[in-house]
PDB file of N, CA and C in Angstrom:
ATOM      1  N   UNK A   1      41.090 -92.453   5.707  1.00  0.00           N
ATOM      2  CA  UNK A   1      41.947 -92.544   4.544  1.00  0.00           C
ATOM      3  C   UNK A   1      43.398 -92.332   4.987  1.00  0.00           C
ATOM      4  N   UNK A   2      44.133 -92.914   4.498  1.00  0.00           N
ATOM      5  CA  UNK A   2      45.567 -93.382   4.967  1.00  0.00           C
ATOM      6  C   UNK A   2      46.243 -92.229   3.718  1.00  0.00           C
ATOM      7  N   UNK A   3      47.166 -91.542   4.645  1.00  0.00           N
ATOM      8  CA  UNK A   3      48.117 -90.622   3.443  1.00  0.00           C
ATOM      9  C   UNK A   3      48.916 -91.207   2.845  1.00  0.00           C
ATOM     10  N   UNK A   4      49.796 -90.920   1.539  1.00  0.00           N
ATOM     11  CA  UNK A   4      50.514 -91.989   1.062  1.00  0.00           C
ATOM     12  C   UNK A   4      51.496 -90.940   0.952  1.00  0.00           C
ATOM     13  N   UNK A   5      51.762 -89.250   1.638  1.00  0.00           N
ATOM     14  CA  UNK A   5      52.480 -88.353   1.627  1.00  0.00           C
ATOM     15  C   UNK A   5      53.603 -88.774   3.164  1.00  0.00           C
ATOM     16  N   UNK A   6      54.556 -88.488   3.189  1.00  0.00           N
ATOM     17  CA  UNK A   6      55.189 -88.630   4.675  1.00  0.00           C
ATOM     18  C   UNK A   6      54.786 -86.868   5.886  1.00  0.00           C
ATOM     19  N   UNK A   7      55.002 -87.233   6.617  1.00  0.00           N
ATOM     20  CA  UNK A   7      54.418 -85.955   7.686  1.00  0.00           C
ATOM     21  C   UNK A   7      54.680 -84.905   7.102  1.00  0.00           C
ATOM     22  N   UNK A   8      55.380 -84.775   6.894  1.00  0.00           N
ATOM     23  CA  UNK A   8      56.538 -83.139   6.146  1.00  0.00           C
ATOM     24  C   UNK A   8      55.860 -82.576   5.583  1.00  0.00           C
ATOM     25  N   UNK A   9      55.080 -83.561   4.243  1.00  0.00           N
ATOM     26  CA  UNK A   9      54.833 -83.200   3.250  1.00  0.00           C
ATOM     27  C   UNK A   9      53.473 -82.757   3.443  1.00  0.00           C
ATOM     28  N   UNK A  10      52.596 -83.283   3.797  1.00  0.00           N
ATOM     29  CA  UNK A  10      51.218 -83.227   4.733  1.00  0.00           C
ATOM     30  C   UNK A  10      51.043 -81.874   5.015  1.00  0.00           C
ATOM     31  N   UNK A  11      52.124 -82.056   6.075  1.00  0.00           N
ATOM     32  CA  UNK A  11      51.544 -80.603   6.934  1.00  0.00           C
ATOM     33  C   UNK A  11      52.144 -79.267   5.734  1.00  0.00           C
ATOM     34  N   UNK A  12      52.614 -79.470   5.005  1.00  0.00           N
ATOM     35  CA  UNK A  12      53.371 -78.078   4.015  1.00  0.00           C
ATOM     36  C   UNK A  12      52.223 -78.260   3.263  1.00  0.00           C
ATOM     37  N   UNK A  13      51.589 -79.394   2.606  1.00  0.00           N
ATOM     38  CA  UNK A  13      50.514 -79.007   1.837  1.00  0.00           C
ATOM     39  C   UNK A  13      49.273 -78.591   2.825  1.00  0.00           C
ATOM     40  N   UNK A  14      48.784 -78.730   3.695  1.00  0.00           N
ATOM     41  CA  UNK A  14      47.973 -78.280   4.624  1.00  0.00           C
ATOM     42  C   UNK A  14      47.749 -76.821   5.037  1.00  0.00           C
ATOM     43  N   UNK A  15      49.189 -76.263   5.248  1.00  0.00           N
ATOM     44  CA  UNK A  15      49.882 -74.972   5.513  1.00  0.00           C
ATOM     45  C   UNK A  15      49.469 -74.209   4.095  1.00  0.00           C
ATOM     46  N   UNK A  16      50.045 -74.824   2.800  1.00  0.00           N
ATOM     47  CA  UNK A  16      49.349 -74.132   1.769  1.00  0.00           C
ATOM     48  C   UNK A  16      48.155 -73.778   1.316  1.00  0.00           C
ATOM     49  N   UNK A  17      47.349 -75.010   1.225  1.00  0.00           N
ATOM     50  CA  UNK A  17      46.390 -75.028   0.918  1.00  0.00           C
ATOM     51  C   UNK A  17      45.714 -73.994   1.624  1.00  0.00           C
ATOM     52  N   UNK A  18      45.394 -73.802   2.894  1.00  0.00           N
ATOM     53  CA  UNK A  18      44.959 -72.900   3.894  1.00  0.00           C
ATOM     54  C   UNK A  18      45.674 -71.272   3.659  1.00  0.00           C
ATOM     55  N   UNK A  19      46.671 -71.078   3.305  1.00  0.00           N
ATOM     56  CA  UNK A  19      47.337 -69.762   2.809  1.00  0.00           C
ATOM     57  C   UNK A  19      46.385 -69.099   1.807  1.00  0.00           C
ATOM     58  N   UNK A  20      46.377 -70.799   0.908  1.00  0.00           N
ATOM     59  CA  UNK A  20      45.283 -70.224  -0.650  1.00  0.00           C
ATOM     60  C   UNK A  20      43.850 -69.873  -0.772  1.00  0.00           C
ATOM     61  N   UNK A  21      43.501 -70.496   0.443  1.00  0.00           N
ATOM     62  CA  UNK A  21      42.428 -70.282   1.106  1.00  0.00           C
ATOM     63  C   UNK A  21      41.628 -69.137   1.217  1.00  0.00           C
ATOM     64  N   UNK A  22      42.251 -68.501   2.137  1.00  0.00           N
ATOM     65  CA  UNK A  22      42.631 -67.310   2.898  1.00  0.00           C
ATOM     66  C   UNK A  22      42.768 -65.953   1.748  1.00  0.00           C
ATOM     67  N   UNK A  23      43.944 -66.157   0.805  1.00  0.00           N
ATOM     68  CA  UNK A  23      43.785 -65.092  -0.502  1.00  0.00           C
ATOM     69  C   UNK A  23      42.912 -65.034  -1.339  1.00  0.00           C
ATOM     70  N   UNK A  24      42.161 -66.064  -1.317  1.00  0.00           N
ATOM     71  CA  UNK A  24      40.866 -66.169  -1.914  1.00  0.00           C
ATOM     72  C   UNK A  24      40.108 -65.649  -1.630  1.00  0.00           C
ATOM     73  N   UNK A  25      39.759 -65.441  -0.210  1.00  0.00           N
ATOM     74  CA  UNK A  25      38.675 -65.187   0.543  1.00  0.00           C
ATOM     75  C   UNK A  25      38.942 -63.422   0.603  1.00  0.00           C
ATOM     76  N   UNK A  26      39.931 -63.305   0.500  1.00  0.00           N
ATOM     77  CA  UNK A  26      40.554 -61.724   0.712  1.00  0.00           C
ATOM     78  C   UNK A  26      40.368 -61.027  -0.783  1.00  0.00           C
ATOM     79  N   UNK A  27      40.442 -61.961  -2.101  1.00  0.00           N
ATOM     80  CA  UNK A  27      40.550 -61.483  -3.548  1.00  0.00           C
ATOM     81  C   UNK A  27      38.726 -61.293  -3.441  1.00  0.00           C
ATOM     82  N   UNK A  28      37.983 -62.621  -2.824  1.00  0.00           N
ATOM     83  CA  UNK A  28      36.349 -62.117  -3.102  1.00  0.00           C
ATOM     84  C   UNK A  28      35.757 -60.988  -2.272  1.00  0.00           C
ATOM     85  N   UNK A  29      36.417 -60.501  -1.007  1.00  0.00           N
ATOM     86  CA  UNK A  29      35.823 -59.566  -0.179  1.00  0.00           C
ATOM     87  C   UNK A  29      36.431 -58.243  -1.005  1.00  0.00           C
ATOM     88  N   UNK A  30      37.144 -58.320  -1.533  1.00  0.00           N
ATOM     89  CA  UNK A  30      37.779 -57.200  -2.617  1.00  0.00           C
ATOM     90  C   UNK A  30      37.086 -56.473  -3.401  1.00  0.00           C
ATOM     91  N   UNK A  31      36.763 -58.264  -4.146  1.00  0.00           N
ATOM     92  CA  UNK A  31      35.609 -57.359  -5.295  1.00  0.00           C
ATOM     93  C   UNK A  31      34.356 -57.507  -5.270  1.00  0.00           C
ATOM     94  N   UNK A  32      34.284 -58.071  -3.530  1.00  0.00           N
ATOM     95  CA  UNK A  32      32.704 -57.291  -3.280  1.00  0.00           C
ATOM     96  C   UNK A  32      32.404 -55.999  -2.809  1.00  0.00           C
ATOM     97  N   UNK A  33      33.331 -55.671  -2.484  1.00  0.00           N
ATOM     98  CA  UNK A  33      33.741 -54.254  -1.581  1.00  0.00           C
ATOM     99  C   UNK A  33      33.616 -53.162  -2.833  1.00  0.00           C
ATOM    100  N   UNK A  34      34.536 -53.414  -4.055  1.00  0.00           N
ATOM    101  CA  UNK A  34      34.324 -52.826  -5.011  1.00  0.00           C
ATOM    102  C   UNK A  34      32.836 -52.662  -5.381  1.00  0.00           C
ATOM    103  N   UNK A  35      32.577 -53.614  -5.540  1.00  0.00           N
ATOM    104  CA  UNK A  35      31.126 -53.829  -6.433  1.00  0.00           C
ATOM    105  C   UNK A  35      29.923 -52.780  -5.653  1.00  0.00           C
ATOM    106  N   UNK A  36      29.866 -52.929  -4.286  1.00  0.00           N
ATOM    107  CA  UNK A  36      29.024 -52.227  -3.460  1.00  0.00           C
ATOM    108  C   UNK A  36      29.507 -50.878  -3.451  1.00  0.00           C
ATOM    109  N   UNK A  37      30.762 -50.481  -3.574  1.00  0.00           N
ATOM    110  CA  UNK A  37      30.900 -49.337  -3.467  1.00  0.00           C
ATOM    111  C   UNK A  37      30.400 -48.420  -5.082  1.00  0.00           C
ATOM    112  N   UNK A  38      30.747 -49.456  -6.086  1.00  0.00           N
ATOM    113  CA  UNK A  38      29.962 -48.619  -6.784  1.00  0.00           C
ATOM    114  C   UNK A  38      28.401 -48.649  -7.168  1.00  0.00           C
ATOM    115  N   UNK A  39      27.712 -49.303  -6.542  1.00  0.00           N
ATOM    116  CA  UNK A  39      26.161 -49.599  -6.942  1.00  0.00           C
ATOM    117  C   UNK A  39      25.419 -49.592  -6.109  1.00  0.00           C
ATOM    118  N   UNK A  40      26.352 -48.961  -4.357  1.00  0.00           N
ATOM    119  CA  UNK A  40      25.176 -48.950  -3.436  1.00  0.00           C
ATOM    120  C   UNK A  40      25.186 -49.523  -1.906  1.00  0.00           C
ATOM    121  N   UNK A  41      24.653 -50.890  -2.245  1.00  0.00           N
ATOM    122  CA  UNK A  41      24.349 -51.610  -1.204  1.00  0.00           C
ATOM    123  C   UNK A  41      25.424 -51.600  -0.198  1.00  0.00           C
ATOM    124  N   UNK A  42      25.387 -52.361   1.044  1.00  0.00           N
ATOM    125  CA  UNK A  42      26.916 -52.948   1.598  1.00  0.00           C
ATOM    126  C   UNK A  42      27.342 -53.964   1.273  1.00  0.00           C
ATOM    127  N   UNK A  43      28.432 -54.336   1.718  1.00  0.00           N
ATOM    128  CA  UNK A  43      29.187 -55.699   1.446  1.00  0.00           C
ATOM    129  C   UNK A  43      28.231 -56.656   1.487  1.00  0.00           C
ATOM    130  N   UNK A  44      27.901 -56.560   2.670  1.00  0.00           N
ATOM    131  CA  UNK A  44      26.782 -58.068   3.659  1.00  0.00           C
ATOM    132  C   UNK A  44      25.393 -57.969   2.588  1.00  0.00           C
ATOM    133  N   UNK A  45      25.095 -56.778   2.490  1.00  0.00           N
ATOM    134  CA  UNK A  45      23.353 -56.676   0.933  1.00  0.00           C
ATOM    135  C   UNK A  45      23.707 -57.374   0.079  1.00  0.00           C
ATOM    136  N   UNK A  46      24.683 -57.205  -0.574  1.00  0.00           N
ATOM    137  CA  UNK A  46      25.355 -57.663  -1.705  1.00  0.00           C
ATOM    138  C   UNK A  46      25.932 -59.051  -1.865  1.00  0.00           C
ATOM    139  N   UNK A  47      26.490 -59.633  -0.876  1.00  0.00           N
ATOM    140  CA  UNK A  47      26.593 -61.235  -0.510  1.00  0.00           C
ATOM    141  C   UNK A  47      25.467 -62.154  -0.194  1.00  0.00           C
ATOM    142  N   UNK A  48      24.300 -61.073   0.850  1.00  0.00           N
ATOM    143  CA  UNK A  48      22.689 -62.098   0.833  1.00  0.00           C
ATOM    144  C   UNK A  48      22.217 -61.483  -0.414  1.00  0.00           C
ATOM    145  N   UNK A  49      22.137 -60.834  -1.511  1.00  0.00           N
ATOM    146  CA  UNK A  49      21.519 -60.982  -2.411  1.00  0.00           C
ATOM    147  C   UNK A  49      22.001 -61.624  -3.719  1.00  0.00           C
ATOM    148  N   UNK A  50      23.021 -62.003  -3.569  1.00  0.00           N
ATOM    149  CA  UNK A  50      24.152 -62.932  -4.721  1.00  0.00           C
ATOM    150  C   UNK A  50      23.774 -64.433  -4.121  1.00  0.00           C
ATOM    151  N   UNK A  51      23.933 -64.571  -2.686  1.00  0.00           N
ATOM    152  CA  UNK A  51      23.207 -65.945  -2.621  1.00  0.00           C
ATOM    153  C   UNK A  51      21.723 -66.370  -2.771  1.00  0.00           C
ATOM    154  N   UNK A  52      21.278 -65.615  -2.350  1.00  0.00           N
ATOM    155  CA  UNK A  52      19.772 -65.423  -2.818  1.00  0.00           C
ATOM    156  C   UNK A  52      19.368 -65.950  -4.124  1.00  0.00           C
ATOM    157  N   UNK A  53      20.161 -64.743  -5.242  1.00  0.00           N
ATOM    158  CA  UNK A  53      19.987 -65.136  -6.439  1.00  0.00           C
ATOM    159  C   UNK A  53      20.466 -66.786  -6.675  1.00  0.00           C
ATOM    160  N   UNK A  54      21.503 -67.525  -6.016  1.00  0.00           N
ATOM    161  CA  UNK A  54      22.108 -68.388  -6.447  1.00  0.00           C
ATOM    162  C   UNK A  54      21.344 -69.873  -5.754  1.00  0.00           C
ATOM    163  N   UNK A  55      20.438 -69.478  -4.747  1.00  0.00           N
ATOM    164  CA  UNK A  55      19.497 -70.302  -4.337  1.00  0.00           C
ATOM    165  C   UNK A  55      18.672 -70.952  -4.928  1.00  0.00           C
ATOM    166  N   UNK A  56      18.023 -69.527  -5.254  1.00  0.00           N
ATOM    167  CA  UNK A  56      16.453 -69.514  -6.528  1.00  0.00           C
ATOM    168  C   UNK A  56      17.328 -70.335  -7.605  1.00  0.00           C
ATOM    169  N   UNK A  57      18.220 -69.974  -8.512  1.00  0.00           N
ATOM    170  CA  UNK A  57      18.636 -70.598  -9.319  1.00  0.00           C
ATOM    171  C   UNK A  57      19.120 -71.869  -9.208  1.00  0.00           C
ATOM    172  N   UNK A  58      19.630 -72.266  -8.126  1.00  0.00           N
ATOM    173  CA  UNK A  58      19.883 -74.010  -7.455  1.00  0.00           C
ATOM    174  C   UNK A  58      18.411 -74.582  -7.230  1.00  0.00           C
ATOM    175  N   UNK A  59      17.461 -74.202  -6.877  1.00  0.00           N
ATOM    176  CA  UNK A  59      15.755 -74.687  -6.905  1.00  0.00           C
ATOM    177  C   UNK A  59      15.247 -74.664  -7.977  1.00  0.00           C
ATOM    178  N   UNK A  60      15.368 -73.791  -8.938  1.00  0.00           N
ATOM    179  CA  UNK A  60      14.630 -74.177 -10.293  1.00  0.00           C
ATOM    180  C   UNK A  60      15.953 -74.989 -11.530  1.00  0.00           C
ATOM    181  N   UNK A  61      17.060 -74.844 -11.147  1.00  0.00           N
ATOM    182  CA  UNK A  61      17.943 -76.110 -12.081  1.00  0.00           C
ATOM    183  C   UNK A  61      18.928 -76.328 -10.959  1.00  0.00           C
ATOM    184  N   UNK A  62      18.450 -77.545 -10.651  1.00  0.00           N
ATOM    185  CA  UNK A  62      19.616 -77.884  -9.631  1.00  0.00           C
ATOM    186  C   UNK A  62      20.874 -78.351 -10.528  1.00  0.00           C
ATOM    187  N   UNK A  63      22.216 -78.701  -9.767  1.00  0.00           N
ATOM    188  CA  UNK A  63      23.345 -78.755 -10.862  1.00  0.00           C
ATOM    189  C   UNK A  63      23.437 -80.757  -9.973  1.00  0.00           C
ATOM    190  N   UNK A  64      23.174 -80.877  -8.768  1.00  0.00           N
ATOM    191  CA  UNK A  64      23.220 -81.845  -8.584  1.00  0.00           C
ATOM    192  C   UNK A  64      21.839 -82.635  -8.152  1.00  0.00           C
ATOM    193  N   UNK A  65      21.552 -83.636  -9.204  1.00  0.00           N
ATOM    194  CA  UNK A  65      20.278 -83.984  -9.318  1.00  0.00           C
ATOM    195  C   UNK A  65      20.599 -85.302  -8.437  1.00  0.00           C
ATOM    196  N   UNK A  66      19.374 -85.396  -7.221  1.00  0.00           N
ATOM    197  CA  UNK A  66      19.249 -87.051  -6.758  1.00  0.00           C
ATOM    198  C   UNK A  66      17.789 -87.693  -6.943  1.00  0.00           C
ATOM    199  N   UNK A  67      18.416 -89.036  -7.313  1.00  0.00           N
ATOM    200  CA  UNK A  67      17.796 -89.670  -7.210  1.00  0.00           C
ATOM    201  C   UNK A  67      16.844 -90.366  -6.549  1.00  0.00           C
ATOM    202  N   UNK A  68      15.245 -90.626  -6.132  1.00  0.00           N
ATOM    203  CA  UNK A  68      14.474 -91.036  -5.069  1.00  0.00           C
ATOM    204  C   UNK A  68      14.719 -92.927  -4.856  1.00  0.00           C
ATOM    205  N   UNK A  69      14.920 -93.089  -3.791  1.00  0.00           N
ATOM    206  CA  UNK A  69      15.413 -94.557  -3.683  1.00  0.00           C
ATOM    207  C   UNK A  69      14.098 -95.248  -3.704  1.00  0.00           C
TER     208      UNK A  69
END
């Protein structure tokens, strides 16, 4: 795919995007950190058992359904 941005612009949105990234990732380790600290588990219990839950729930209603060819 061909950019229709000039270089400049590219790499500053690239640079951002990746900044936003990054605070994201720092805002969810936050309030997992919170969360475990008050109910127990560790960080890492608490992230495999949130995906866990979010597995089981992607296997019994998936959100993206395919089609058999």
């Amino acid at each position: 795919m061909k950019l229709l941005f000039d270089q400049n612009i590219s790499d500053q949105l690239v640079t951002r995007l990746s900044e936003l990234f990054l605070a994201y990732c720092f805002q969810v380790r936050v309030c997992l950190k919170r969360v475990a600290r008050k109910h127990g588990p560790t960080i890492y219990e608490l992230k495999q058992s949130l995906l866990d839950d979010y597995m089981r729930f992607q296997l019994s209603n998936p959100s993206i359904i395919f089609k058999n060819a």
